[in-house]
N, C-alpha and C. Protein backbone atom coordinates (compact mmCIF):
# COMPACT_ATOMS: atom_id res chain seq x y z
N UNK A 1 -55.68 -117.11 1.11
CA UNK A 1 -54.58 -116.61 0.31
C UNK A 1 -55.09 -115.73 -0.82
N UNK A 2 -56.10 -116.25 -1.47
CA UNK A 2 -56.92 -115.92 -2.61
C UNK A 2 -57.27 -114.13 -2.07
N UNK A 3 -57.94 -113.83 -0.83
CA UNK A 3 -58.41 -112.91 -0.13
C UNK A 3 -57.38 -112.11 -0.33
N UNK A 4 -56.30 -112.64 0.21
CA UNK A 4 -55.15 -111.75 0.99
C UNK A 4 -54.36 -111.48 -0.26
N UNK A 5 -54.74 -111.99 -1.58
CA UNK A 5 -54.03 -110.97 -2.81
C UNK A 5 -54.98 -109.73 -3.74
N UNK A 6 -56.31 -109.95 -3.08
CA UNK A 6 -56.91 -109.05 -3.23
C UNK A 6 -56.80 -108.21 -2.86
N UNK A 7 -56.65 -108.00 -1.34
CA UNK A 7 -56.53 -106.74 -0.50
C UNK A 7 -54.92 -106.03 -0.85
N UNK A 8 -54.57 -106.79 -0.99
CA UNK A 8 -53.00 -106.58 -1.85
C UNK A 8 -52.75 -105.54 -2.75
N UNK A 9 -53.86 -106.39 -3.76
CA UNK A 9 -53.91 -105.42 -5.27
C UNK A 9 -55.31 -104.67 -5.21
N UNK A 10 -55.75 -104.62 -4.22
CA UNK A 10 -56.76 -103.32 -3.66
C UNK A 10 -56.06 -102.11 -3.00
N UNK A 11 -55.48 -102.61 -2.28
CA UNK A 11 -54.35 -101.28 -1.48
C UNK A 11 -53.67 -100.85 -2.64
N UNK A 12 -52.59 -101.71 -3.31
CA UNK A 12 -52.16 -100.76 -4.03
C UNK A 12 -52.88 -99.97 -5.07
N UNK A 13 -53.52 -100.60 -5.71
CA UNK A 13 -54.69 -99.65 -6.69
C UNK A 13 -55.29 -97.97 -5.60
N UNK A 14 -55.46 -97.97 -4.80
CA UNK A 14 -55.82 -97.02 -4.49
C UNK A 14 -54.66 -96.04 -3.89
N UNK A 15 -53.67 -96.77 -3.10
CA UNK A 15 -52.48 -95.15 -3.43
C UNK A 15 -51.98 -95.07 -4.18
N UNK A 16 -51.91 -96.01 -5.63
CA UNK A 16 -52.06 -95.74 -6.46
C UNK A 16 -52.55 -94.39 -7.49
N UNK A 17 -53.90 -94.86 -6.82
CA UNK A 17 -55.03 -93.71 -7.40
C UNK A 17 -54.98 -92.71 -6.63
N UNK A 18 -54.69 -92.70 -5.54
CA UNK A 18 -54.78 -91.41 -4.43
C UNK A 18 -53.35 -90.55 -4.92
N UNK A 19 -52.24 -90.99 -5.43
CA UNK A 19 -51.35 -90.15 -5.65
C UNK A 19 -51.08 -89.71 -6.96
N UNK A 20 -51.56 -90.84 -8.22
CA UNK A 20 -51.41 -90.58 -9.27
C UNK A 20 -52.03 -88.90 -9.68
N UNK A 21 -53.25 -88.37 -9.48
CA UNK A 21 -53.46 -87.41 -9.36
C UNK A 21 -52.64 -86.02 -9.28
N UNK A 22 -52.44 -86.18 -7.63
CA UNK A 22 -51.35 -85.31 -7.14
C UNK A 22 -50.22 -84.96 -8.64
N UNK A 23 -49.70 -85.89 -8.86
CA UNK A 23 -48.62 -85.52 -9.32
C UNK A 23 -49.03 -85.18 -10.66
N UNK A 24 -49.90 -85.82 -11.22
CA UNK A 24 -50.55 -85.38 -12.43
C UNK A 24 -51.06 -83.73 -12.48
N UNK A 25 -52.08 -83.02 -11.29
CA UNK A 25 -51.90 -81.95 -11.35
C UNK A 25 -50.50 -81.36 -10.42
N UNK A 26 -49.56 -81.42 -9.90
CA UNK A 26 -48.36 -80.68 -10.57
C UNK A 26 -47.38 -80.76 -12.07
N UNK A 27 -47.59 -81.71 -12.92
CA UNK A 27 -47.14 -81.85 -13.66
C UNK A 27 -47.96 -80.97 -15.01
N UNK A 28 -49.04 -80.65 -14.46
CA UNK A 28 -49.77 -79.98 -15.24
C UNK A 28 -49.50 -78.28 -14.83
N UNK A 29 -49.20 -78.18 -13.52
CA UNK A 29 -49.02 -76.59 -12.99
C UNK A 29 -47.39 -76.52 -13.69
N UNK A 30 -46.24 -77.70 -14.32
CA UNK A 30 -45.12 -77.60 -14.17
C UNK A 30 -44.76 -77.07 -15.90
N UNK A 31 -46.26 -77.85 -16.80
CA UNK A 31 -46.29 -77.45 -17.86
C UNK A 31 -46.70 -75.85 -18.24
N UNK A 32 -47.57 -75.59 -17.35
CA UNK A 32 -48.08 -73.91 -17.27
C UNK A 32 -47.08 -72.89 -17.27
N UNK A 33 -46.50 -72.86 -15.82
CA UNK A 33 -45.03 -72.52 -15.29
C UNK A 33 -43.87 -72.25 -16.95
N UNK A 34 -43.54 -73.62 -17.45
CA UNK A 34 -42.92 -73.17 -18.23
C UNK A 34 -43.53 -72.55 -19.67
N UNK A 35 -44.57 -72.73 -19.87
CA UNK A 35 -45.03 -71.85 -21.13
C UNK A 35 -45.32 -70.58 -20.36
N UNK A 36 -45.16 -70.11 -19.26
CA UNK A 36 -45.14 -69.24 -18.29
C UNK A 36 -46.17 -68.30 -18.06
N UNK A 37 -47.51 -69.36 -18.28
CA UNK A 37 -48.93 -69.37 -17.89
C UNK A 37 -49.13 -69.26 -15.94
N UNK A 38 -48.25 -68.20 -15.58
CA UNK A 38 -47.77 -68.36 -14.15
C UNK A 38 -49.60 -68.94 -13.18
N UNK A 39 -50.80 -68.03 -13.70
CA UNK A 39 -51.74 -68.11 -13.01
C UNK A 39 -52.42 -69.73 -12.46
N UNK A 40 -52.30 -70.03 -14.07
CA UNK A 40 -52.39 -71.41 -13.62
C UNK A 40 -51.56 -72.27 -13.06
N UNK A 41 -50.39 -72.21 -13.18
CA UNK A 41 -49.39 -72.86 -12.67
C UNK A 41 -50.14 -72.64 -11.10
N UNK A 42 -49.96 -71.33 -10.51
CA UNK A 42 -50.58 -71.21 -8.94
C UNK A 42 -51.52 -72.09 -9.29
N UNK A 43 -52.60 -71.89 -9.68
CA UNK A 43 -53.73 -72.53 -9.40
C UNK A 43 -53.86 -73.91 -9.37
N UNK A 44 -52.63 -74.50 -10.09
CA UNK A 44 -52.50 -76.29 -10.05
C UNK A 44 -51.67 -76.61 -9.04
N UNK A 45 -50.78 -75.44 -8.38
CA UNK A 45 -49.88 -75.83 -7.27
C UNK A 45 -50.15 -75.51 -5.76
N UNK A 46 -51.28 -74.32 -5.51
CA UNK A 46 -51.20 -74.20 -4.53
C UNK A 46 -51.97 -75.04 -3.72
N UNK A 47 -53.28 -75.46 -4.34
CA UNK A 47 -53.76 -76.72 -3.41
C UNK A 47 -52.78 -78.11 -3.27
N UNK A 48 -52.23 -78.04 -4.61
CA UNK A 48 -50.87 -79.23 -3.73
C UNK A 48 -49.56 -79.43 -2.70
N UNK A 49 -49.53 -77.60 -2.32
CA UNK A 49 -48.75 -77.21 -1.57
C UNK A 49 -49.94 -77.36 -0.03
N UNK A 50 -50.63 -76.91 -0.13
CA UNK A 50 -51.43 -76.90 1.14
C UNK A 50 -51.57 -78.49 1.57
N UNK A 51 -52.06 -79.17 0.82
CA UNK A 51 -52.04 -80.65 1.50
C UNK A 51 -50.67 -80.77 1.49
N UNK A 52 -49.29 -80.16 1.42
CA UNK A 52 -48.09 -80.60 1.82
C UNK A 52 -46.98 -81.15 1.20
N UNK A 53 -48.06 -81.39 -0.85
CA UNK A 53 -46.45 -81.66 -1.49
C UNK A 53 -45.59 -80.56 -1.35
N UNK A 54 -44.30 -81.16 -1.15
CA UNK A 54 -42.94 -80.47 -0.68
C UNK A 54 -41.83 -79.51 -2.29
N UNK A 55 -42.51 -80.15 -3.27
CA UNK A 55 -41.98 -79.77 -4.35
C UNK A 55 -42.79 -78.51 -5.03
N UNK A 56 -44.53 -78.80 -4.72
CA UNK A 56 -45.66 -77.23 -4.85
C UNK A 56 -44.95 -76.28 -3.92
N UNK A 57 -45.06 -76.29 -2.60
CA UNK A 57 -44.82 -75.83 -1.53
C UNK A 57 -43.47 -74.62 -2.25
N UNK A 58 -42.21 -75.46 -2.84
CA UNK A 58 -41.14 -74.37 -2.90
C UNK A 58 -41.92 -73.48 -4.08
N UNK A 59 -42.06 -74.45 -5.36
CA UNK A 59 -42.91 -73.37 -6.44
C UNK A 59 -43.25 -72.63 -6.03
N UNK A 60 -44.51 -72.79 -5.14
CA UNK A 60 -45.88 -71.50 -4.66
C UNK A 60 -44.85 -70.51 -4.13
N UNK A 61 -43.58 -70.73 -3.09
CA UNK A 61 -42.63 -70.06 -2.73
C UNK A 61 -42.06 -69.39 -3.78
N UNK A 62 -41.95 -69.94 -4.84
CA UNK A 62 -40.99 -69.52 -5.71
C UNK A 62 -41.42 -67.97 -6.27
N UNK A 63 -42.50 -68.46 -6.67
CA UNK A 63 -44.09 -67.37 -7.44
C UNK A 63 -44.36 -66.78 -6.60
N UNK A 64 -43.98 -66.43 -5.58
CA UNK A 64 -44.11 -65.29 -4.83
C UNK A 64 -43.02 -64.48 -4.37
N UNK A 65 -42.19 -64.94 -4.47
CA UNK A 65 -40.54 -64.34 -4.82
C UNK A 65 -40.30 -63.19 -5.20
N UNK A 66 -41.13 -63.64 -6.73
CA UNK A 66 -40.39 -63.17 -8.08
C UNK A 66 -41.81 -62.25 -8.81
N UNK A 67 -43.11 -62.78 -7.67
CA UNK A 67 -44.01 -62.36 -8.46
C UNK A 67 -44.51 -62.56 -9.54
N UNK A 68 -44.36 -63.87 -9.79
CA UNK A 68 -44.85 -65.04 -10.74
C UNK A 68 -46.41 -65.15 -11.03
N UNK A 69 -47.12 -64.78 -11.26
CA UNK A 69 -48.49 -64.78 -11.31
C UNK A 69 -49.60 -64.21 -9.83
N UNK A 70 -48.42 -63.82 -8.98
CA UNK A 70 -49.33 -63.16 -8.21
C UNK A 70 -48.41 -61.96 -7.74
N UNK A 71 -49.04 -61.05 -6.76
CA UNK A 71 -48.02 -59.99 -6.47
C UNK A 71 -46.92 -60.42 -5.23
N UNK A 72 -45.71 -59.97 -5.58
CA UNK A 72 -44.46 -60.19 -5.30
C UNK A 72 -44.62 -60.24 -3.29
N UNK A 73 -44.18 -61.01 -2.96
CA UNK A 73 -44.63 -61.23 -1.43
C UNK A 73 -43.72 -62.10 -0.53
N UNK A 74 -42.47 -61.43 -0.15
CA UNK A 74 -41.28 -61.95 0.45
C UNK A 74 -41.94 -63.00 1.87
N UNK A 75 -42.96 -62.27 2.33
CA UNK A 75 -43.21 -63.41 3.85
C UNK A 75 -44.05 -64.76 3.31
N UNK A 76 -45.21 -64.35 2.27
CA UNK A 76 -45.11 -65.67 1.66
C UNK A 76 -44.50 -66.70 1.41
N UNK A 77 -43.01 -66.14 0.30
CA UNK A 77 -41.72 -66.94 0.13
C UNK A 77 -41.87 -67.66 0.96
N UNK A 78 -41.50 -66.88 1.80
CA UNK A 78 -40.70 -67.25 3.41
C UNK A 78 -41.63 -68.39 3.90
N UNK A 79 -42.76 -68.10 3.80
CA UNK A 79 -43.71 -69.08 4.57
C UNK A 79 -44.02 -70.15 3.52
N UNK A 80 -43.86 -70.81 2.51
CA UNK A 80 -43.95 -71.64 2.16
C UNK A 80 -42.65 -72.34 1.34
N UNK A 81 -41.80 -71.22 1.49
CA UNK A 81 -40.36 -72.27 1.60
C UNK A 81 -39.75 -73.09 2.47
N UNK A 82 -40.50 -72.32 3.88
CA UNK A 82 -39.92 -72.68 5.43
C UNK A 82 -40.77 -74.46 5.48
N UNK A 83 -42.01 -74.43 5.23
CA UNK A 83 -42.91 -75.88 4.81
C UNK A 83 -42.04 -76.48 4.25
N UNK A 84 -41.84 -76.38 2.88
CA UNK A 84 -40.97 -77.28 2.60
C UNK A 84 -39.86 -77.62 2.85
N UNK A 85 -38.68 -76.74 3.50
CA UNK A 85 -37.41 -76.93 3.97
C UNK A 85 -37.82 -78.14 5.28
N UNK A 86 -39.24 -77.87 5.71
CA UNK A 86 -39.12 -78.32 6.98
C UNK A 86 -39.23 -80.05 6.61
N UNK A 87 -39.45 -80.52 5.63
CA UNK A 87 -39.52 -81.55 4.95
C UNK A 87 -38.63 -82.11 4.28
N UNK A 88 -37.45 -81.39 4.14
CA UNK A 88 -35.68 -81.60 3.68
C UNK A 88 -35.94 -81.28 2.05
N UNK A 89 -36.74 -80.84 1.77
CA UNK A 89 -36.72 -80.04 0.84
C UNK A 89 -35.44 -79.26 0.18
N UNK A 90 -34.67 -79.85 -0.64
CA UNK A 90 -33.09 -78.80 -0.69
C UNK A 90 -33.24 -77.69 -1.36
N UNK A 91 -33.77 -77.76 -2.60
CA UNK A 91 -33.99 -76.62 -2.72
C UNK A 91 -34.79 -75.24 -2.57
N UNK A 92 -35.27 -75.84 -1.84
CA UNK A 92 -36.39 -74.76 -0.62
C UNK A 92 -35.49 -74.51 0.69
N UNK A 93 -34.59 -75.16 0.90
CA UNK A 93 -33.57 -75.08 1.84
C UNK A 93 -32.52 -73.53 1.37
N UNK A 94 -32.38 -74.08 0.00
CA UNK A 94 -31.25 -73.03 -0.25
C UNK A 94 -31.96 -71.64 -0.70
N UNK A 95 -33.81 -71.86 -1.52
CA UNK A 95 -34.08 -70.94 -1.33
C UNK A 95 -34.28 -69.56 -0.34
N UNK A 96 -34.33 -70.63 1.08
CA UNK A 96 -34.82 -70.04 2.57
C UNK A 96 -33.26 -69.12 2.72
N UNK A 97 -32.37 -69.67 2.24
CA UNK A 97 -31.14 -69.15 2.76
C UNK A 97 -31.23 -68.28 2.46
N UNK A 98 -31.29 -67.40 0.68
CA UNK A 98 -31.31 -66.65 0.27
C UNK A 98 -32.15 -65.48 0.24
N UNK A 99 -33.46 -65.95 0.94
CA UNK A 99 -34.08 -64.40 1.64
C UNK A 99 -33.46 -64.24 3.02
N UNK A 100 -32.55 -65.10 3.45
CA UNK A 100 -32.05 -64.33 5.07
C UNK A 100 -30.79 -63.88 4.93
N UNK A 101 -30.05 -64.44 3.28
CA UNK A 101 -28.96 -63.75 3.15
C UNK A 101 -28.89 -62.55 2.61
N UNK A 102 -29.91 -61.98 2.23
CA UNK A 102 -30.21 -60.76 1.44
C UNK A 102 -30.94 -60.07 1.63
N UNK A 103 -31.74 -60.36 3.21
CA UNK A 103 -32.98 -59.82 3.94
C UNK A 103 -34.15 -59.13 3.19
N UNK A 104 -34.58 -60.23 2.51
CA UNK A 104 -35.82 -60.46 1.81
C UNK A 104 -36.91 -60.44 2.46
N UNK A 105 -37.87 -59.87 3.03
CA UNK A 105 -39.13 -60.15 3.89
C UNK A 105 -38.62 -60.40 5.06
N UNK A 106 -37.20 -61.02 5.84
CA UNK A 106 -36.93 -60.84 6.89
C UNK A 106 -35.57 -60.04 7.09
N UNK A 107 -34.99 -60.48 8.34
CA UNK A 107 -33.86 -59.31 8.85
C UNK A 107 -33.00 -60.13 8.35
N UNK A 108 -32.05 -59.42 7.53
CA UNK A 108 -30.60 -59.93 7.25
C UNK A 108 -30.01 -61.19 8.32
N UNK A 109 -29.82 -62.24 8.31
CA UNK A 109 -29.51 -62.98 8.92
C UNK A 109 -28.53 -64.29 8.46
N UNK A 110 -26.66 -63.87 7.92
CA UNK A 110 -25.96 -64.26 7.72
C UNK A 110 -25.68 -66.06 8.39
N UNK A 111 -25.69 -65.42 9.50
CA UNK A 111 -26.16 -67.26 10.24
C UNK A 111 -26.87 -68.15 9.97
N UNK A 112 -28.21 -67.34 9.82
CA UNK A 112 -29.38 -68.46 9.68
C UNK A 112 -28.97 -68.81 7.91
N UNK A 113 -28.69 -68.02 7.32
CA UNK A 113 -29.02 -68.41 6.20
C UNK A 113 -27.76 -69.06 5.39
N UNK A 114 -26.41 -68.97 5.93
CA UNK A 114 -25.36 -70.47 6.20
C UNK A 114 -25.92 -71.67 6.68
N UNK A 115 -27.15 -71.62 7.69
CA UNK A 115 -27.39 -72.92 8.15
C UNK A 115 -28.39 -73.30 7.12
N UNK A 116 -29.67 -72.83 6.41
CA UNK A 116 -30.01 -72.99 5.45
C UNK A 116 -29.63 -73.58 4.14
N UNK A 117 -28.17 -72.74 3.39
CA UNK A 117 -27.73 -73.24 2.93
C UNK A 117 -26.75 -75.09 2.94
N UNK A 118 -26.49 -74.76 4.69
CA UNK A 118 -25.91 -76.21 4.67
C UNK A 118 -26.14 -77.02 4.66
N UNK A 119 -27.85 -77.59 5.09
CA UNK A 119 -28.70 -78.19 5.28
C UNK A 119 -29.02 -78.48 3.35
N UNK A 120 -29.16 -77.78 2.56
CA UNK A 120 -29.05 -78.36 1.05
C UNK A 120 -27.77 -78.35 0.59
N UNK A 121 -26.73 -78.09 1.11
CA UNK A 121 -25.26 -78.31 0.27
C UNK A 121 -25.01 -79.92 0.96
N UNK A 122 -25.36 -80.06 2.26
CA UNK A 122 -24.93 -81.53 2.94
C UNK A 122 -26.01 -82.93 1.94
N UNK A 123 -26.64 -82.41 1.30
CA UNK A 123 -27.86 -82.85 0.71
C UNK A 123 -27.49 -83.18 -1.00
N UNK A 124 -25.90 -82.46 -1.58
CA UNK A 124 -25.90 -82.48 -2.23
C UNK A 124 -26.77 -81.58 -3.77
N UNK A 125 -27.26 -80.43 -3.33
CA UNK A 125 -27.74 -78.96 -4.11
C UNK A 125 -26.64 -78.51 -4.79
N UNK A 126 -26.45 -78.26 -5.35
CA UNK A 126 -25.45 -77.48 -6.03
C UNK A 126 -25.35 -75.92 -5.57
N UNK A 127 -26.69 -75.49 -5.81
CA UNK A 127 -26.59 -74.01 -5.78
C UNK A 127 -26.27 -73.89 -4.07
N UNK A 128 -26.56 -74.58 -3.10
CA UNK A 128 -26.63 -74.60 -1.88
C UNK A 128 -24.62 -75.12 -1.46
N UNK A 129 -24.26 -75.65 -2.32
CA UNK A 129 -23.22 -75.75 -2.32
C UNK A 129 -22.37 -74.81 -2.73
N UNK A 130 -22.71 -74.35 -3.63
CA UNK A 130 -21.91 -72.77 -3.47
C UNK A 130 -21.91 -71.46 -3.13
N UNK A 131 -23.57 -71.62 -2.45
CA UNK A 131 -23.58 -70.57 -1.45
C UNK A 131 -23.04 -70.81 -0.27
N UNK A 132 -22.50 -71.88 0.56
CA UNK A 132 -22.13 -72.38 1.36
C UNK A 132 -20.60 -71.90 1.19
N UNK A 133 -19.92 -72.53 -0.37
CA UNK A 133 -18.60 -72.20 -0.25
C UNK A 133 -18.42 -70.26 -0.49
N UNK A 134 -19.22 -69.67 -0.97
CA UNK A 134 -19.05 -68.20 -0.62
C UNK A 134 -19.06 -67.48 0.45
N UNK A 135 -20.12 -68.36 1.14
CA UNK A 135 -20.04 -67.48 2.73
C UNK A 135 -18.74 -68.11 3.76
N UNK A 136 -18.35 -69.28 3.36
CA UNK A 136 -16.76 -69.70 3.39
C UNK A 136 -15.58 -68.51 2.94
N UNK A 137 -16.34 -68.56 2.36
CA UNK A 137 -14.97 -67.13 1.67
C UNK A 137 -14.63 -65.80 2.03
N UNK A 138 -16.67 -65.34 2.17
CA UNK A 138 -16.34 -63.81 2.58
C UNK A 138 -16.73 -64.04 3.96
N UNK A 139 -16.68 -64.93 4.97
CA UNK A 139 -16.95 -65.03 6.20
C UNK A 139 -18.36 -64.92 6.75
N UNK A 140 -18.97 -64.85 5.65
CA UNK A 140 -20.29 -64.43 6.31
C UNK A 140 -21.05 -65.65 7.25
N UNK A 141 -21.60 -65.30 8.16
CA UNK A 141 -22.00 -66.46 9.19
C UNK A 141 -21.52 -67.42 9.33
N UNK A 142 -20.47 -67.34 9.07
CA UNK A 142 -19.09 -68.65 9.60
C UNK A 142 -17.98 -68.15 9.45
N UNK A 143 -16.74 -68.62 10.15
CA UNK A 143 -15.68 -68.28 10.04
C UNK A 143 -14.85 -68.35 8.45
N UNK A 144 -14.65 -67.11 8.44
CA UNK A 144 -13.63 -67.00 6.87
C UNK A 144 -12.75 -68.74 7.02
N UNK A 145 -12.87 -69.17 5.86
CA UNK A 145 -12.14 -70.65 5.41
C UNK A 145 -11.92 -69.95 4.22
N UNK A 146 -10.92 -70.48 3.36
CA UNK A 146 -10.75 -70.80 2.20
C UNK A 146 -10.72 -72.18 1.85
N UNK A 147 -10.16 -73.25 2.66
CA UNK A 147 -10.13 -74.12 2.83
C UNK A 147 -11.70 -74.75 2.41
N UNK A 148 -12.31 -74.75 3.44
CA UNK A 148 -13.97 -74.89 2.90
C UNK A 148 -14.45 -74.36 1.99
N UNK A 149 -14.41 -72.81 1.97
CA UNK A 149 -14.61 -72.51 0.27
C UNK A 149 -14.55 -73.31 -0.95
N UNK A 150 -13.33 -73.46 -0.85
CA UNK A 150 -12.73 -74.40 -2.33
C UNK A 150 -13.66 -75.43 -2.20
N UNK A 151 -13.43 -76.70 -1.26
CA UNK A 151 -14.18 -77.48 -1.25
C UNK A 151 -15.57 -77.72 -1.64
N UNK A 152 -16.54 -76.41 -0.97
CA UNK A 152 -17.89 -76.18 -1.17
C UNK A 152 -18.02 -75.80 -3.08
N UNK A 153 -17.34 -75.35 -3.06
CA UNK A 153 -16.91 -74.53 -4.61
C UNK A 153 -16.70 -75.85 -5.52
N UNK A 154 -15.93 -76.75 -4.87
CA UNK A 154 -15.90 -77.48 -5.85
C UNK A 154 -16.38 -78.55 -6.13
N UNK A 155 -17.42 -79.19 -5.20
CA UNK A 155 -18.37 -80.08 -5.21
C UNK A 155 -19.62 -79.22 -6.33
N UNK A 156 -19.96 -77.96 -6.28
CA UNK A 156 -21.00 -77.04 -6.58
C UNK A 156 -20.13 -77.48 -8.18
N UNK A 157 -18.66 -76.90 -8.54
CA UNK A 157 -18.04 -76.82 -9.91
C UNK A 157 -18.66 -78.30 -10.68
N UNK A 158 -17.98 -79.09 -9.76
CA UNK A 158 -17.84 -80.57 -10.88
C UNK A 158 -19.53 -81.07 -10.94
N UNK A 159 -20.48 -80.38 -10.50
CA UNK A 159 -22.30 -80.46 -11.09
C UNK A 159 -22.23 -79.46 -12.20
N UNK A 160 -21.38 -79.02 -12.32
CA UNK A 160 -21.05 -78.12 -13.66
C UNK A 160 -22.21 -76.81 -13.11
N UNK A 161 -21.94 -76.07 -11.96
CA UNK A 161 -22.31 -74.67 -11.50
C UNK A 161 -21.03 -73.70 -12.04
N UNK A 162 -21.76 -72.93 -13.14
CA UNK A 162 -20.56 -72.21 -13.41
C UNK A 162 -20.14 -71.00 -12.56
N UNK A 163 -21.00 -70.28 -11.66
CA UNK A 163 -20.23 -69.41 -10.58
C UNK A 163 -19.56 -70.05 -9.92
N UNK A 164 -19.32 -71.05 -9.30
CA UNK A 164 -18.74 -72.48 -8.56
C UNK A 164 -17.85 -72.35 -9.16
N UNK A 165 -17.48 -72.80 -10.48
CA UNK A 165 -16.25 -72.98 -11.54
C UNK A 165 -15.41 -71.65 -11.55
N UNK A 166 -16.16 -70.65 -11.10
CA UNK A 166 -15.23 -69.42 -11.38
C UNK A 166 -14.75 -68.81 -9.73
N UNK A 167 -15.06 -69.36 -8.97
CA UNK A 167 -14.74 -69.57 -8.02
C UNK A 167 -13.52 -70.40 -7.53
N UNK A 168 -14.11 -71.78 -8.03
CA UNK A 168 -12.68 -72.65 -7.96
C UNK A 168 -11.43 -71.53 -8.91
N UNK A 169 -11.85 -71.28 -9.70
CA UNK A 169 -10.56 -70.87 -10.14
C UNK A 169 -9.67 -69.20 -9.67
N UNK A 170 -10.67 -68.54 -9.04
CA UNK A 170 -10.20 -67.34 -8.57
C UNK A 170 -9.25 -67.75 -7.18
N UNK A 171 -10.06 -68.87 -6.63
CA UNK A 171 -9.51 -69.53 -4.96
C UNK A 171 -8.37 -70.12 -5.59
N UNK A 172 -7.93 -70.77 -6.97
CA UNK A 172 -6.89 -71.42 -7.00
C UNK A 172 -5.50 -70.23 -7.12
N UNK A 173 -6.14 -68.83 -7.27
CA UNK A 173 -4.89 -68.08 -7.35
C UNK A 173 -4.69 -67.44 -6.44
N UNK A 174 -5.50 -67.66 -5.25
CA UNK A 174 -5.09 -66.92 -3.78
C UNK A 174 -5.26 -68.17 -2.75
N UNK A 175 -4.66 -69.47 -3.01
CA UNK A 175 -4.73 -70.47 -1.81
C UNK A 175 -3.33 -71.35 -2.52
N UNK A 176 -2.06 -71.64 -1.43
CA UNK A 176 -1.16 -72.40 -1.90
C UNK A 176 -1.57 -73.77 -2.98
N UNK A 177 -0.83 -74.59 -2.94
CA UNK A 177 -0.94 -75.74 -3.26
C UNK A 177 -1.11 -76.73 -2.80
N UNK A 178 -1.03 -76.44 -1.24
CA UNK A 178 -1.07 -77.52 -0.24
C UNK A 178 -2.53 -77.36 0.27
N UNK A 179 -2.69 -76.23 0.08
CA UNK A 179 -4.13 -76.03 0.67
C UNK A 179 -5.21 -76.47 -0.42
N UNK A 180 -5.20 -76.15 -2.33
CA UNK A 180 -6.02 -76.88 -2.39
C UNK A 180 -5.97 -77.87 -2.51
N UNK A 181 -4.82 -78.66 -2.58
CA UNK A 181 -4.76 -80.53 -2.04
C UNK A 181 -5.84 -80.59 -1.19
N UNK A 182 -5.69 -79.98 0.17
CA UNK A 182 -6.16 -80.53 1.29
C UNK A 182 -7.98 -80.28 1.22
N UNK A 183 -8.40 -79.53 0.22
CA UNK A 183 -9.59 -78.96 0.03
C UNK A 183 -10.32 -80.08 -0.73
N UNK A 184 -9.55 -79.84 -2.04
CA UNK A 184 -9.34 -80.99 -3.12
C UNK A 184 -10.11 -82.76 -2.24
N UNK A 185 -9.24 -82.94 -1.00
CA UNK A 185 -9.19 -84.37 -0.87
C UNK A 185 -10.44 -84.50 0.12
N UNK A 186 -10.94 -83.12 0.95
CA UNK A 186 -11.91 -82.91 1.21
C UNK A 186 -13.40 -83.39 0.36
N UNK A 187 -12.68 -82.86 -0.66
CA UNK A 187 -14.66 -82.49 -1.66
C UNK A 187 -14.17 -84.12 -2.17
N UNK A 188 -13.40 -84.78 -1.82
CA UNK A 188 -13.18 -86.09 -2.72
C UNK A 188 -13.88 -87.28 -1.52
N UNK A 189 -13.74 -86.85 -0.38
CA UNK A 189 -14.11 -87.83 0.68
C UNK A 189 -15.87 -87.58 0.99
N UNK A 190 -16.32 -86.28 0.77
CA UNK A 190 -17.98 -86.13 1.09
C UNK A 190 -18.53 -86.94 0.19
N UNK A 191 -19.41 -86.97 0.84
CA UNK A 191 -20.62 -87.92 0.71
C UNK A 191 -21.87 -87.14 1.14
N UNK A 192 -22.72 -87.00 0.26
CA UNK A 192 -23.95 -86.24 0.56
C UNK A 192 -24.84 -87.09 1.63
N UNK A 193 -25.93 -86.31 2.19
CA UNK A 193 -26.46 -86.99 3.50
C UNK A 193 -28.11 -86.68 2.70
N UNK A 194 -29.27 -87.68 3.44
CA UNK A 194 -30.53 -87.95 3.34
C UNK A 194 -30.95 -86.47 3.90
N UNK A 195 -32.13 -86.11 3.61
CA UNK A 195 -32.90 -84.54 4.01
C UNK A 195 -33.28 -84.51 5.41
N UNK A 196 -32.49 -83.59 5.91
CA UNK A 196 -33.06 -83.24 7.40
C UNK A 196 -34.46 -83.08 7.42
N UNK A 197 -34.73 -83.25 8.06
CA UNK A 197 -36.54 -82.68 8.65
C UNK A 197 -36.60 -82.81 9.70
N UNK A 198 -37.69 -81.41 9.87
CA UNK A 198 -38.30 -81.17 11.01
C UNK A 198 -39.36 -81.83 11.50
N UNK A 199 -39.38 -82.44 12.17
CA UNK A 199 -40.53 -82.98 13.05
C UNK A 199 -41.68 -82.65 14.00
């Protein structure tokens, strides 16, 4: 018994120790980042993106976006947002959407990048939630709804997204009353879902 609480509090001491790290240097790339020491930030995130944390992974994505401490590099994005989405990553989900909705490093791709987005709005994202209810609106890679709009719009509103909020309210002056009831009782019955991943 004596043995078997050793090995106990031996295991845990060491993933313990094996992860405490990890997160210690992103929390150190997270402090860089915002005094907006971008270089180091890379330099504390990208080896934590390569072994596969899912939260480096969108960063390093992010910083290459926007050109955050290194030069600006849309297939990068792409390639280390796609890692982390593939891990249910949401907001690497909704990031992915937004280079295929705006054909960023790849081809314009309205579809893919509704399914992107839905995959972090079903997840409960905000921003993924109201990119979801926009392409609801202007039809893009799904069928024009207003119906869904509102809804998407207003799950995104009440996280207090203020394009969301101005949304709900432009949809409330071009959709009856019955319709946003029925939208309304929609965003009242979801329930966000656990992160897809790829396997």
């Amino acid at each position: 018994m004596k043995n078997m609480l050793q090995i106990i509090t031996f295991t845990i001491g060491c993933l313990l120790a094996g992860s405490c790290p990890a997160w210690a240097d992103f929390g150190l790339g997270e402090n860089a980042y915002l005094e907006q020491d971008y270089e180091t930030a890379m330099r504390e995130w990208a080896p934590l993106a390569s072994r596969g944390n899912a939260e480096a992974q969108n960063m390093v994505g992010y910083m290459y976006r926007w050109g955050q401490g290194v030069a600006q590099d849309f297939e990068k994005a792409r390639y280390w947002y796609r890692l982390a989405a593939d891990q249910g990553h949401a907001s690497a989900q909704n990031n992915l959407g937004l280079l295929y909705r705006y054909g960023l490093g790849v081809p314009k791709d309205y579809a893919r990048a509704f399914r992107w987005f839905l995959r972090a709005a079903e997840q409960g994202n905000a921003a993924g939630q109201n990119h979801v209810g926009l392409m609801f609106y202007k039809g893009e890679g799904v069928k024009q709804d207003y119906i869904q709009a509102y809804q998407w719009a207003f799950l995104a509103a009440e996280q207090g997204m203020d394009p969301a909020i101005q949304a709900v309210a432009m949809l409330q002056e071009e959709m009856t009353p019955a319709q946003i009831e029925k939208a309304e009782a929609l965003a009242r019955k979801w329930k966000p879902k656990g992160p897809e991943t790829v396997l």
